[in-house]
C-alpha atoms as a PDB file:
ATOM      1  CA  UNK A   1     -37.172  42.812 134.933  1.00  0.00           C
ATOM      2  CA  UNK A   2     -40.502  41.302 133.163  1.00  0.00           C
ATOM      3  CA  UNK A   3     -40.935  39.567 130.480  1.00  0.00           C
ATOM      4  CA  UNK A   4     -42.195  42.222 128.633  1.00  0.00           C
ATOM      5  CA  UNK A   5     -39.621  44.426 129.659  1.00  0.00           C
ATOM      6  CA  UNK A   6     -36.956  42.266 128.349  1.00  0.00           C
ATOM      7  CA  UNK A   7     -38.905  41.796 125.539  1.00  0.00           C
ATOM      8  CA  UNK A   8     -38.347  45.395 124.650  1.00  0.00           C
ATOM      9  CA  UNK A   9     -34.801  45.936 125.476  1.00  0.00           C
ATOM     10  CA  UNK A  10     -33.570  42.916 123.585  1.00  0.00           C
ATOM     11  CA  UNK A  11     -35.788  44.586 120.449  1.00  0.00           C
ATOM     12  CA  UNK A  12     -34.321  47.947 120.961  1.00  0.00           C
ATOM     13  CA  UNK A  13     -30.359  46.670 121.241  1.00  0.00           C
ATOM     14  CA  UNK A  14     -31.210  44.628 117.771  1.00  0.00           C
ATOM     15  CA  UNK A  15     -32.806  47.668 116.243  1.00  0.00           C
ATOM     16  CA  UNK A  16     -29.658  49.674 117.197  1.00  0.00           C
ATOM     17  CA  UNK A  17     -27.339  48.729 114.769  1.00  0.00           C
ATOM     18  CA  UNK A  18     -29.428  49.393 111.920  1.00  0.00           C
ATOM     19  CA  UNK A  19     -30.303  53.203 113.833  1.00  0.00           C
ATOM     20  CA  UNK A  20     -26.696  53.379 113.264  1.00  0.00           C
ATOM     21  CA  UNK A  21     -25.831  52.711 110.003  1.00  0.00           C
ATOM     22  CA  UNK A  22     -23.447  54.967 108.229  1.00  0.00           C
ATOM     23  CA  UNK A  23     -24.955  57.241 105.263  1.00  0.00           C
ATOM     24  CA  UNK A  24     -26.007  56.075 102.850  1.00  0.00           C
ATOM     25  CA  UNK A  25     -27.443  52.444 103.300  1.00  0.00           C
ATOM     26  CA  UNK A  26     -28.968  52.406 100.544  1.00  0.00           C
ATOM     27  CA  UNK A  27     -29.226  53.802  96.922  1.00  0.00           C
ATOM     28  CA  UNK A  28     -29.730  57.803  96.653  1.00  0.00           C
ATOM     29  CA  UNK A  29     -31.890  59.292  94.178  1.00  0.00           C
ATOM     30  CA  UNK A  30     -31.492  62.585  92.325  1.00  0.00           C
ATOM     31  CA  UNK A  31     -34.961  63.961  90.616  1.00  0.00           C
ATOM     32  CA  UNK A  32     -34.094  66.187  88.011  1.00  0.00           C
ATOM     33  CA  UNK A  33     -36.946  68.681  85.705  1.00  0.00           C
ATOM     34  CA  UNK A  34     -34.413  67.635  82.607  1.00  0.00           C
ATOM     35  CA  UNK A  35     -33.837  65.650  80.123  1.00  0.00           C
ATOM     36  CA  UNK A  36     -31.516  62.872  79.555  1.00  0.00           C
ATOM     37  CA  UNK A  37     -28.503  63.830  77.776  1.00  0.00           C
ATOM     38  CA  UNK A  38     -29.541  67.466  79.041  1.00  0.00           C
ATOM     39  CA  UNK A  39     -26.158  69.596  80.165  1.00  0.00           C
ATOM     40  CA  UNK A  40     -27.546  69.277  84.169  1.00  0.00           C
ATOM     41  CA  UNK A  41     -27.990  65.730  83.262  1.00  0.00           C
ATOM     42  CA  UNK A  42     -24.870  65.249  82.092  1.00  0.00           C
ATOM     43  CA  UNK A  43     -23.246  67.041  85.506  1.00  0.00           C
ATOM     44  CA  UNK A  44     -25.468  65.407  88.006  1.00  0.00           C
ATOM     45  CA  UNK A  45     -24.071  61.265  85.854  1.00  0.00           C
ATOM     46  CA  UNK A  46     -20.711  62.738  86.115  1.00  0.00           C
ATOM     47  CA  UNK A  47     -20.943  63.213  89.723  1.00  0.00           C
ATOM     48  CA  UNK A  48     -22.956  60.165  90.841  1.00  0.00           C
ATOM     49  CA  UNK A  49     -20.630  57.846  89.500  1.00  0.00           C
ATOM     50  CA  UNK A  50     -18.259  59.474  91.880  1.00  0.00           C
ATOM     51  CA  UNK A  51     -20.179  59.486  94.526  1.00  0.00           C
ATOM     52  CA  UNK A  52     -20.980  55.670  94.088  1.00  0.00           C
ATOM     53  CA  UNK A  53     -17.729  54.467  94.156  1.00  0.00           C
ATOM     54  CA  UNK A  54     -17.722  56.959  97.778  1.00  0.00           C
ATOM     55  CA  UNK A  55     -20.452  55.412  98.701  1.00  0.00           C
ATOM     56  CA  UNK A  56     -20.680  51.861  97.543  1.00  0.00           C
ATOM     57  CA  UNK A  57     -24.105  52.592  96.586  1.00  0.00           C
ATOM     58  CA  UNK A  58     -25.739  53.688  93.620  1.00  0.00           C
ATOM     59  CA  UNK A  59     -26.562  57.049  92.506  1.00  0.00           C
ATOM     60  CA  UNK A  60     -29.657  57.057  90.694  1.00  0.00           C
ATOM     61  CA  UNK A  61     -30.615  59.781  88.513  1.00  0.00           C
ATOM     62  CA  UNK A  62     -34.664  60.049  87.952  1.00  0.00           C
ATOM     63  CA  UNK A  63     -35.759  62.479  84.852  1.00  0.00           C
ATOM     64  CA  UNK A  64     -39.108  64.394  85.288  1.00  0.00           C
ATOM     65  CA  UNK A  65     -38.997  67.135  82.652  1.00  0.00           C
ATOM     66  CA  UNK A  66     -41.946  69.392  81.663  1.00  0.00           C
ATOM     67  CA  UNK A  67     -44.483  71.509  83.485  1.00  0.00           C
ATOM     68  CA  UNK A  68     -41.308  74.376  84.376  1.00  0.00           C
ATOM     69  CA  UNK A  69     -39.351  71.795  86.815  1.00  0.00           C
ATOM     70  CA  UNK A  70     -42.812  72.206  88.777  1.00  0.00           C
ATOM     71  CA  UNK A  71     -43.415  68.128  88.551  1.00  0.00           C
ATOM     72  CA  UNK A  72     -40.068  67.273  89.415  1.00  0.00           C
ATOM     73  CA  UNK A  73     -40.492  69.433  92.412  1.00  0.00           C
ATOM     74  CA  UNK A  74     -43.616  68.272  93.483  1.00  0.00           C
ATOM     75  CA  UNK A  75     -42.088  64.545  93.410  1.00  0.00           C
ATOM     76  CA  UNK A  76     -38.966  65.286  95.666  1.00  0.00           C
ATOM     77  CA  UNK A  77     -41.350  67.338  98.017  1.00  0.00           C
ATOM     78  CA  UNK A  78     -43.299  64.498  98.822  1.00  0.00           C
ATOM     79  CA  UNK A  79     -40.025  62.285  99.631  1.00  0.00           C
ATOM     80  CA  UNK A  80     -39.094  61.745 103.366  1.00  0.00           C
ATOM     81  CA  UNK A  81     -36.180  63.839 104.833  1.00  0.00           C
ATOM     82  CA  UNK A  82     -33.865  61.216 105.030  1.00  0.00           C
ATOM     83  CA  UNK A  83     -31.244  62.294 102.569  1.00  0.00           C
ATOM     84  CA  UNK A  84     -31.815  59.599 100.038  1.00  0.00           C
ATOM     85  CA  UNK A  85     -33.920  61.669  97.506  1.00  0.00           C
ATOM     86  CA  UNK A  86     -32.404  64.994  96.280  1.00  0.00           C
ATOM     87  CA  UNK A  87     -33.406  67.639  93.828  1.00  0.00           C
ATOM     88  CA  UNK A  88     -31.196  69.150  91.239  1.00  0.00           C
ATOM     89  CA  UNK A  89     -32.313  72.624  90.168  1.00  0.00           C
ATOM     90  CA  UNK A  90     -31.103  75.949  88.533  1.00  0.00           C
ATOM     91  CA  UNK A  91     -31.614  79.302  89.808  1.00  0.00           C
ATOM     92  CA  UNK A  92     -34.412  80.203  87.247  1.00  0.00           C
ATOM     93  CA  UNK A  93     -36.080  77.723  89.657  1.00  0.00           C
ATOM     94  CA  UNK A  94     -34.736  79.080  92.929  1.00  0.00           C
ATOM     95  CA  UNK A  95     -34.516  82.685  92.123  1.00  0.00           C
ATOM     96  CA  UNK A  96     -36.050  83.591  89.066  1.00  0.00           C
ATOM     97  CA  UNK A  97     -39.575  81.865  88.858  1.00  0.00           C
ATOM     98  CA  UNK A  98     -41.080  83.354  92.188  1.00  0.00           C
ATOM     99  CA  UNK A  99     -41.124  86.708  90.603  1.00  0.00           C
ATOM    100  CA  UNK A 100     -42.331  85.741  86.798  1.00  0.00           C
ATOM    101  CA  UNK A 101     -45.193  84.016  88.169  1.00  0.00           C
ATOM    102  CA  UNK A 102     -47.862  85.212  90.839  1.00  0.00           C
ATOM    103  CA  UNK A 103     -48.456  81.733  92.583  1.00  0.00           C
ATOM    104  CA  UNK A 104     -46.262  78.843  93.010  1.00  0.00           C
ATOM    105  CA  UNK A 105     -47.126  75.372  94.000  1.00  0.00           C
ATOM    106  CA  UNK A 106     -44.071  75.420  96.205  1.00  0.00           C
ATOM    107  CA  UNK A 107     -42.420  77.559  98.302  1.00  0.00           C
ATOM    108  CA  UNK A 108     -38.075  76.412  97.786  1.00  0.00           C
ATOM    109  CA  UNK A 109     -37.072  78.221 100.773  1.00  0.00           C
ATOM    110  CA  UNK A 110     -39.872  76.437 102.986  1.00  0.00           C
ATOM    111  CA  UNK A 111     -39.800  72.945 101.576  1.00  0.00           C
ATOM    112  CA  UNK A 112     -36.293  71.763 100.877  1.00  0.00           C
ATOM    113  CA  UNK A 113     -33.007  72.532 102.581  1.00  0.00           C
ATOM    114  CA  UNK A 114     -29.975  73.501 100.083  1.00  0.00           C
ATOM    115  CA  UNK A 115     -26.990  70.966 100.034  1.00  0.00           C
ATOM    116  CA  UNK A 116     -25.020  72.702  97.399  1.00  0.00           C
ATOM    117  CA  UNK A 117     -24.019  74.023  94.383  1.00  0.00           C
ATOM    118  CA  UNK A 118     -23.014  72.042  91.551  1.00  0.00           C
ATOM    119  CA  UNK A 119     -21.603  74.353  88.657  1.00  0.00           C
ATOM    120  CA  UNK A 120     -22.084  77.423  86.918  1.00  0.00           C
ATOM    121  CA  UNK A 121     -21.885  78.870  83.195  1.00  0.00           C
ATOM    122  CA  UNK A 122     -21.695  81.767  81.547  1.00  0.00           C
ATOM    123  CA  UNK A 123     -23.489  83.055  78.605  1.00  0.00           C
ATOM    124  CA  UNK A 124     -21.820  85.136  75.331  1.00  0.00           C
ATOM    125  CA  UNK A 125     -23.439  87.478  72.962  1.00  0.00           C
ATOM    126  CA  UNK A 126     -24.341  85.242  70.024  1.00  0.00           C
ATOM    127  CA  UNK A 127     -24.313  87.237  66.589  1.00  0.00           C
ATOM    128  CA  UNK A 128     -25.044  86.176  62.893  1.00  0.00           C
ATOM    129  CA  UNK A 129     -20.838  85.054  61.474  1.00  0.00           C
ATOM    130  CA  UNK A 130     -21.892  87.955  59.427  1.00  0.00           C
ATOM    131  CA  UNK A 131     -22.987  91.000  61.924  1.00  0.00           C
ATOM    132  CA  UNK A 132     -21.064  93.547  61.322  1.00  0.00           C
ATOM    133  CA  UNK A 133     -20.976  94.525  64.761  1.00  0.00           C
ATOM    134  CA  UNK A 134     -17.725  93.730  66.455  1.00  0.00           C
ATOM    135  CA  UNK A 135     -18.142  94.490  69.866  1.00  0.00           C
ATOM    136  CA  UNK A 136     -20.902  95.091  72.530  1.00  0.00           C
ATOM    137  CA  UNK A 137     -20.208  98.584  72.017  1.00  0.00           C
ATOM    138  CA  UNK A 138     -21.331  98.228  68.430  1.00  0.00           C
ATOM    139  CA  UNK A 139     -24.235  96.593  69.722  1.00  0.00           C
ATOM    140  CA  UNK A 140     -25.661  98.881  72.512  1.00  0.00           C
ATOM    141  CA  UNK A 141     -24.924 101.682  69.086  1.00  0.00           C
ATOM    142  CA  UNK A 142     -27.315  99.824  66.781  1.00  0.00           C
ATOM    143  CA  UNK A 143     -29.988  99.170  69.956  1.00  0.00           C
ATOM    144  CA  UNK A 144     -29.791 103.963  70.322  1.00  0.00           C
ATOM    145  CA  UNK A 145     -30.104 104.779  66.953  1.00  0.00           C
ATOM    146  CA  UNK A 146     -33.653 102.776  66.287  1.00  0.00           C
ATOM    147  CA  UNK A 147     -35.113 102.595  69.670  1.00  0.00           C
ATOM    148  CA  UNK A 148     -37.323  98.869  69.419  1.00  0.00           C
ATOM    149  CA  UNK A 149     -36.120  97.726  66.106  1.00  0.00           C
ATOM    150  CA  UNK A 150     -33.175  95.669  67.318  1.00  0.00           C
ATOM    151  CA  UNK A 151     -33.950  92.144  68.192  1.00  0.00           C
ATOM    152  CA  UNK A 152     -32.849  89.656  70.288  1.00  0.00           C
ATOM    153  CA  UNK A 153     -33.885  86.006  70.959  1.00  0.00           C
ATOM    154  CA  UNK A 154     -34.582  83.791  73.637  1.00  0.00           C
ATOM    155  CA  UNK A 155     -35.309  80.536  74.944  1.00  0.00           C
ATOM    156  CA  UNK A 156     -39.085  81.541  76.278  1.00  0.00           C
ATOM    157  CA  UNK A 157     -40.667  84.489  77.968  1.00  0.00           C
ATOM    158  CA  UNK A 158     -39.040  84.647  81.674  1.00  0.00           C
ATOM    159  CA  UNK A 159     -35.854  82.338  80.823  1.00  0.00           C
ATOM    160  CA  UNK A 160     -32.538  83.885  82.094  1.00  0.00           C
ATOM    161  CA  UNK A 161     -31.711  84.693  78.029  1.00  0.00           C
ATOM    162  CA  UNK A 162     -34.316  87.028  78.109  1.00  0.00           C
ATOM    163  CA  UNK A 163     -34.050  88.392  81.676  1.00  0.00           C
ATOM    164  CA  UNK A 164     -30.248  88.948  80.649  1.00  0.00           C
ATOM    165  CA  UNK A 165     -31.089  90.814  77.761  1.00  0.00           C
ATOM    166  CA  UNK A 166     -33.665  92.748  79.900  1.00  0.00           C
ATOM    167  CA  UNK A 167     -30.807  93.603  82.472  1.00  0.00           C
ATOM    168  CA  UNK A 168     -28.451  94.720  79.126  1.00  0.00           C
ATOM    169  CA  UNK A 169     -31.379  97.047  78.270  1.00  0.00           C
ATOM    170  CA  UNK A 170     -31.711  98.647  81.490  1.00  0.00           C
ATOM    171  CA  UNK A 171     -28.153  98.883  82.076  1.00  0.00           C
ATOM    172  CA  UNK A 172     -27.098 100.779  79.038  1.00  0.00           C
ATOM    173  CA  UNK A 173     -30.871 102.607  78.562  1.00  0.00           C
ATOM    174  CA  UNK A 174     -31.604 100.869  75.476  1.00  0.00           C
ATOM    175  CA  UNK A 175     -34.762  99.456  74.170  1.00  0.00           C
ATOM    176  CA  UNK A 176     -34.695  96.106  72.217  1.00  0.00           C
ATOM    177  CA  UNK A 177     -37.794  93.742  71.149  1.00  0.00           C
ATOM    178  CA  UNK A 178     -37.796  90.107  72.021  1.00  0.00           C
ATOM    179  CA  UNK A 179     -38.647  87.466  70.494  1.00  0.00           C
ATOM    180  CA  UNK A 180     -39.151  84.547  72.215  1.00  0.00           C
ATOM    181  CA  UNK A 181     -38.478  80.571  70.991  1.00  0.00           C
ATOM    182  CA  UNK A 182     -39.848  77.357  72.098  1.00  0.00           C
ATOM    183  CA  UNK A 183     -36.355  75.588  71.269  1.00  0.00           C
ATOM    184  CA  UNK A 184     -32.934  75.979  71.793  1.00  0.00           C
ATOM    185  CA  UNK A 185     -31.387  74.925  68.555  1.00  0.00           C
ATOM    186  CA  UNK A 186     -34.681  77.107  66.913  1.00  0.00           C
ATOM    187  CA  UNK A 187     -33.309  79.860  68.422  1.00  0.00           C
ATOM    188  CA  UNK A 188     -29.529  79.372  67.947  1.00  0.00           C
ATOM    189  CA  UNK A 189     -30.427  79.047  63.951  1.00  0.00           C
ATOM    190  CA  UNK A 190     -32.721  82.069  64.155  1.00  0.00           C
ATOM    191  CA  UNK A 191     -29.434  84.062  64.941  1.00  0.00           C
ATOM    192  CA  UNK A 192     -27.236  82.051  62.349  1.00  0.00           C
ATOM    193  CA  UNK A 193     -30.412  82.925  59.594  1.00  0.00           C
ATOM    194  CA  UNK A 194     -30.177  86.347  60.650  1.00  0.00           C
ATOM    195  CA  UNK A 195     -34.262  86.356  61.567  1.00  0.00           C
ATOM    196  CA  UNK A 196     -32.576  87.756  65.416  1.00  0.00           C
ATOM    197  CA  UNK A 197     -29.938  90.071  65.668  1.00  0.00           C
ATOM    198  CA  UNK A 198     -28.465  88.656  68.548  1.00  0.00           C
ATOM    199  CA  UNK A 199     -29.282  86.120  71.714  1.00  0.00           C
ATOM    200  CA  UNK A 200     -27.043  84.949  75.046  1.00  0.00           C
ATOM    201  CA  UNK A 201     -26.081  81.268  74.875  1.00  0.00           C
ATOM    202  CA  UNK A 202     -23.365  79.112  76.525  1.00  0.00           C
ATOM    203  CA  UNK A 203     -20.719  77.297  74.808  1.00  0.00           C
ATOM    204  CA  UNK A 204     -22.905  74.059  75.069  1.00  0.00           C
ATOM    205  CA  UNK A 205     -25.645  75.182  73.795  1.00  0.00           C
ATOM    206  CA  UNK A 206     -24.647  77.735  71.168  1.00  0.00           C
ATOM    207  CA  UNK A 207     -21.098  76.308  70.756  1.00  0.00           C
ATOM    208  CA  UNK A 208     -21.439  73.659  68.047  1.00  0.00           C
ATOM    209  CA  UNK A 209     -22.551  76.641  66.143  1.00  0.00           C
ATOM    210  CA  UNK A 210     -19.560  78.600  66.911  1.00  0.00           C
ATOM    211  CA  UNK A 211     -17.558  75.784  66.129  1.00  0.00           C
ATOM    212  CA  UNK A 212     -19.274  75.452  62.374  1.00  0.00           C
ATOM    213  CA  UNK A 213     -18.516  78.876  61.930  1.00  0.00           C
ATOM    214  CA  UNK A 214     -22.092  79.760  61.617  1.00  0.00           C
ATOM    215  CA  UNK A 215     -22.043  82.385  64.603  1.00  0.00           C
ATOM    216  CA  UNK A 216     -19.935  84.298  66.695  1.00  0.00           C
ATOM    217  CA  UNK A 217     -19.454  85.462  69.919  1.00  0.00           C
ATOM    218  CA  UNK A 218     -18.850  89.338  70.640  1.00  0.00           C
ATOM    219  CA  UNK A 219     -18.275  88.920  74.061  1.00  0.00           C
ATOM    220  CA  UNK A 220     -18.919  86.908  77.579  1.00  0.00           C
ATOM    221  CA  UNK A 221     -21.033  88.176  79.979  1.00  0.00           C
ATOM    222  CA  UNK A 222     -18.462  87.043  82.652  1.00  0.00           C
ATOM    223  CA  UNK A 223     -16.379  88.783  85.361  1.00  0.00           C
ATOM    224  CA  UNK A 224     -13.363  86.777  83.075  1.00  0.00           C
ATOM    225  CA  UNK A 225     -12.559  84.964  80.275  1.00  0.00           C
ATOM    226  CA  UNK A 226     -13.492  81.680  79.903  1.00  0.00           C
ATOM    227  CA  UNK A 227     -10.431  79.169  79.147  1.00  0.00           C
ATOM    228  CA  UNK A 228     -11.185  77.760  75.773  1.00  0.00           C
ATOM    229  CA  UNK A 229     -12.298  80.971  74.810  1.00  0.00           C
ATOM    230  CA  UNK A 230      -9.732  83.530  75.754  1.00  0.00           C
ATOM    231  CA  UNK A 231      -9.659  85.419  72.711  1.00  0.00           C
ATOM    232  CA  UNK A 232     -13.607  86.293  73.628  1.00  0.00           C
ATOM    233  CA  UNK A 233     -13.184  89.533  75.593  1.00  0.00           C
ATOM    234  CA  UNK A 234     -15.807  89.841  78.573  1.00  0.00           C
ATOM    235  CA  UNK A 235     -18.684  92.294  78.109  1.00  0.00           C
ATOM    236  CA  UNK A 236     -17.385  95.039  80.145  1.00  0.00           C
ATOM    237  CA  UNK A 237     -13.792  94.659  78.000  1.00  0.00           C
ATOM    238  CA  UNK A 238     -16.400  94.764  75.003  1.00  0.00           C
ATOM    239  CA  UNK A 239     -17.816  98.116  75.610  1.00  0.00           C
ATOM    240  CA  UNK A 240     -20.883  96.673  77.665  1.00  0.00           C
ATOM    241  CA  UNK A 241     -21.430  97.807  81.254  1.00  0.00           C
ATOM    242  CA  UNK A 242     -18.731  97.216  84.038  1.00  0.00           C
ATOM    243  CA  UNK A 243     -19.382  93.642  85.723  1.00  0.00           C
ATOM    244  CA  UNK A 244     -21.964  92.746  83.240  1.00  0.00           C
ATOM    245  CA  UNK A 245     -22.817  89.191  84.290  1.00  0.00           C
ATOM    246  CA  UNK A 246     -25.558  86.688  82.634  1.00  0.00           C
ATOM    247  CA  UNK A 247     -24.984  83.595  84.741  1.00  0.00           C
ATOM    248  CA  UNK A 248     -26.925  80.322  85.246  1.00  0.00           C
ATOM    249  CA  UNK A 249     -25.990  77.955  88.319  1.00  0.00           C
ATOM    250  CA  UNK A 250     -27.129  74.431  89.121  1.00  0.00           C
ATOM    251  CA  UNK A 251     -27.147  72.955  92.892  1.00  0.00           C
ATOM    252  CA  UNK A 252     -28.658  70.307  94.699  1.00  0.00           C
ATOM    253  CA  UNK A 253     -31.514  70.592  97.222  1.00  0.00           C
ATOM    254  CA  UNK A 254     -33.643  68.183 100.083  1.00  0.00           C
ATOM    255  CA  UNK A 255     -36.791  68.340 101.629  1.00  0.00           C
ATOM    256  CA  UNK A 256     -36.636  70.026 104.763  1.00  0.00           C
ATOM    257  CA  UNK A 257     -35.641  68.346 107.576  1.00  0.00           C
ATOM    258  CA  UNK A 258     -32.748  66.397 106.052  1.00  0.00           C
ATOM    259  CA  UNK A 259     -30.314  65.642 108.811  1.00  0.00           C
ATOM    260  CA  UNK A 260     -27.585  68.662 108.923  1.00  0.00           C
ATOM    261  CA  UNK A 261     -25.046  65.603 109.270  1.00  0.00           C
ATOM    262  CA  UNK A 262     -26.548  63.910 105.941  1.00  0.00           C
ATOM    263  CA  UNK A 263     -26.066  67.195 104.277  1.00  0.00           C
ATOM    264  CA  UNK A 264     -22.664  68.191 105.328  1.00  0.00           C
ATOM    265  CA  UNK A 265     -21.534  64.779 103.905  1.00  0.00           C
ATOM    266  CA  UNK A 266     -23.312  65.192 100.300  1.00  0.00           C
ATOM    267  CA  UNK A 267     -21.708  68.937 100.328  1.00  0.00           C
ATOM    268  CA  UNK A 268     -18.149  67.685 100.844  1.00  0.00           C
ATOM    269  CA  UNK A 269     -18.570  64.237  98.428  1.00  0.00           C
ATOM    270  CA  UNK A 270     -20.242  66.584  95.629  1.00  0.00           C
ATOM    271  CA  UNK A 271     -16.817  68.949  96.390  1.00  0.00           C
ATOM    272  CA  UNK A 272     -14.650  66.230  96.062  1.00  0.00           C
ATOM    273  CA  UNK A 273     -15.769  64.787  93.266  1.00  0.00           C
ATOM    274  CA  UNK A 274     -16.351  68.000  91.390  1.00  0.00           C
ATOM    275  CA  UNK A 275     -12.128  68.717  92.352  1.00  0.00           C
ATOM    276  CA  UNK A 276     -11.162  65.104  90.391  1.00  0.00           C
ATOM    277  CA  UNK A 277      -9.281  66.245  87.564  1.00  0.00           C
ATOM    278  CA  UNK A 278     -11.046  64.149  84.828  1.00  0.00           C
ATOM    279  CA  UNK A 279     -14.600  65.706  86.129  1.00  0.00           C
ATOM    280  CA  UNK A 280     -13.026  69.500  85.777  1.00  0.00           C
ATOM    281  CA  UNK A 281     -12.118  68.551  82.268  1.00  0.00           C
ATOM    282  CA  UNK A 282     -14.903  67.263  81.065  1.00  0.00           C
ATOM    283  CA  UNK A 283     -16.783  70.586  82.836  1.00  0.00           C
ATOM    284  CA  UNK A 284     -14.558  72.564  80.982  1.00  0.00           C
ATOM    285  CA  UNK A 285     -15.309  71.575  77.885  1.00  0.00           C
ATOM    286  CA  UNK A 286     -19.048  72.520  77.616  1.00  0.00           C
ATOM    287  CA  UNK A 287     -17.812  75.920  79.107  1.00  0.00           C
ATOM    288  CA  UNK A 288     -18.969  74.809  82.666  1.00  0.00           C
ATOM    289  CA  UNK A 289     -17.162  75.933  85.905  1.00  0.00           C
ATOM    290  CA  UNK A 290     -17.876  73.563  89.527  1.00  0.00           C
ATOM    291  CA  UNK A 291     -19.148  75.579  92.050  1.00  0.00           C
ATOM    292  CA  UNK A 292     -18.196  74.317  94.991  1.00  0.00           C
ATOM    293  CA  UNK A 293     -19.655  75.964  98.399  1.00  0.00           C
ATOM    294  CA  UNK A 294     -21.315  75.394 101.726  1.00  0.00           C
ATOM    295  CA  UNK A 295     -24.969  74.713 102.521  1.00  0.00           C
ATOM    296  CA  UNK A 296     -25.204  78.507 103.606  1.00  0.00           C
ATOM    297  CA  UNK A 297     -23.579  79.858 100.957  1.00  0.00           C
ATOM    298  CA  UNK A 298     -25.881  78.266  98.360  1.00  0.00           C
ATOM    299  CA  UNK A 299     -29.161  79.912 100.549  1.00  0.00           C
ATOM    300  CA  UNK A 300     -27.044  83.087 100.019  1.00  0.00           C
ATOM    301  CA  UNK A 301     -27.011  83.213  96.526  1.00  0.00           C
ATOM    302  CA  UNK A 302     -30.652  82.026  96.053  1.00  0.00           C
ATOM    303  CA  UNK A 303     -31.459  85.168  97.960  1.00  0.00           C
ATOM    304  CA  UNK A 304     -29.175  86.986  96.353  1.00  0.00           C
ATOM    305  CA  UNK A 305     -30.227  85.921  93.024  1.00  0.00           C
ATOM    306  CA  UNK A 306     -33.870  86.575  94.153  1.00  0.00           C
ATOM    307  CA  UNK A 307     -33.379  90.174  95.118  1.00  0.00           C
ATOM    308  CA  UNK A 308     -31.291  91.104  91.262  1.00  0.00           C
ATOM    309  CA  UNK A 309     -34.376  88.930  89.730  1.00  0.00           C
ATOM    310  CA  UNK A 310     -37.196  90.966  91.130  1.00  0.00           C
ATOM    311  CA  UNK A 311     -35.570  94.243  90.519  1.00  0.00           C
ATOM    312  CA  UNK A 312     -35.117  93.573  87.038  1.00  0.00           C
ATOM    313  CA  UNK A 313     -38.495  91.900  85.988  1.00  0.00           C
ATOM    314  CA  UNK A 314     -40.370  94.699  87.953  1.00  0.00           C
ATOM    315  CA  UNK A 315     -39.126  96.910  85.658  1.00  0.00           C
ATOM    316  CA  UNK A 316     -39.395  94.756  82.449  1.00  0.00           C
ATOM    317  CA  UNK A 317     -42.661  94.299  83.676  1.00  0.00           C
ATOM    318  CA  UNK A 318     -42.457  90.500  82.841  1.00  0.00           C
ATOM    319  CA  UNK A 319     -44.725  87.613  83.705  1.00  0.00           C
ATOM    320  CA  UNK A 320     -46.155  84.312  82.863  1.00  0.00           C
ATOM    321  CA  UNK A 321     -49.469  84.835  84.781  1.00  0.00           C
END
């Protein structure tokens, strides 16, 4: 053998241990279009200090909000394949904002890989304390007898509160006007005030108003009751439309390319982690549920998610373009 030979083969059996260190070897990052203190935010802490104690490395969680989760996206696109940055997302990003808007610096399916699913939440029909109404039946009454009158808020054109309400419309052939918010706790006291008959909203985000007494919930878009809440009937027990659902769900994601290997073990950590007792507790008391599921399975909803999104705004006819 030559010199240079041996040079080489003494170079490659020193590199080989470090080819073979175990996942991860160093800390993982998690870019997230939220802010801190944010329910997702919240989840994705939660997690990572499980998974660093799994890992012995840290989990560190980056916040990029603004610009519609576009520049957190654009940041974890740009990140190598290697399993060490990851990109937490909801479906509005995954499913929803494809069809609301006519071009897309990104393409999901194309540039990131799913890893999986974090947890899910369901959203109730927030009245006034004072509405007379008393179920969704009273509700979809009110909506027939003065075609447009009856409003409804949201959290912004395209957001799943008003694509929800859109799907309630078409579902029961009513016609409602929105009125759209730029803030979540402008909205929630637009329906306490009375200035919007009714909006969805999850018990973190409209339950500290529930709580106060201020409004209440008719029903839960939900295939069940939520625990917590059992004495809030679903929609469809309500009077609303048989397996109503208004759902949001947040998962993780990679660029594409990230070892299947790398993958499979963030999908089962995340799983574990999410079945710890003190993590399912503290879930359930912001009304959240883990979602636990396989790589695949998250692609499946996306696309399932997609097809119920495009249907629905089609016929709304709604867009941020």
């Amino acid at each position: 053998m030559n010199r240079i030979a041996a040079a080489a083969l003494s170079m490659a059996m020193l590199a080989t241990p470090a080819l073979a260190q175990p996942f991860p070897a160093k800390p993982v990052r998690t870019i997230i279009p939220y802010s801190a203190g944010s329910g997702p935010d919240t989840v994705m802490r939660l997690v990572g200090e499980k998974l660093a104690r799994a890992w012995g490395q840290q989990l560190v969680v980056e916040n990029r909000p603004g610009g519609n989760g576009w520049i957190a996206i654009a940041a974890a696109k740009q990140a190598p394949p290697d399993g060490y940055t990851l990109l937490q997302l909801d479906d509005t990003h995954m499913a929803l904002q494809p069809h609301i808007y006519k071009q897309l610096p990104h393409d999901l399916a194309r540039d990131f890989d799913p890893v999986t699913p974090l947890y899910r939440t369901y959203f109730f029909v927030v009245v006034p304390v004072n509405s007379p109404w008393k179920s969704v039946t009273d509700l979809i009454a009110a909506a027939k007898a003065k075609p447009g009158a009856l409003t409804y808020g949201s959290w912004g054109i395209g957001s799943v509160g008003h694509v929800g309400a859109a799907m309630l419309e078409s579902a029961t052939g009513t016609q409602m006007t929105h009125v759209p918010f730029k803030e979540l706790p402008q909205l929630y006291g637009a329906v306490a005030n009375g200035e919007v008959a009714w909006a969805f909203g999850t018990a973190a985000t409209a339950g500290p108003l529930y709580r106060s007494n201020k409004v209440k919930f008719l029903a839960l878009a939900a295939p069940k009751r939520l625990p917590g809440y059992a004495d809030i009937p679903t929609a469809s027990e309500s009077g609303g439309p048989a397996n109503f659902e208004v759902k949001t769900w947040v998962g993780l994601l990679a660029p594409h390319g990230t070892p299947k290997a790398i993958v499979d073990r963030i999908n089962a950590d995340v799983a574990r982690a999410l079945a710890e007792p003190d993590v399912r507790e503290k879930l359930a008391g912001v009304g959240f549920e883990p979602y636990v599921a396989a790589p695949t399975a998250v692609a499946e909803a996306m696309g399932a998610d997609s097809r119920k999104f495009a249907e629905i705004v089609k016929r709304a006819n709604i867009s941020l373009d």
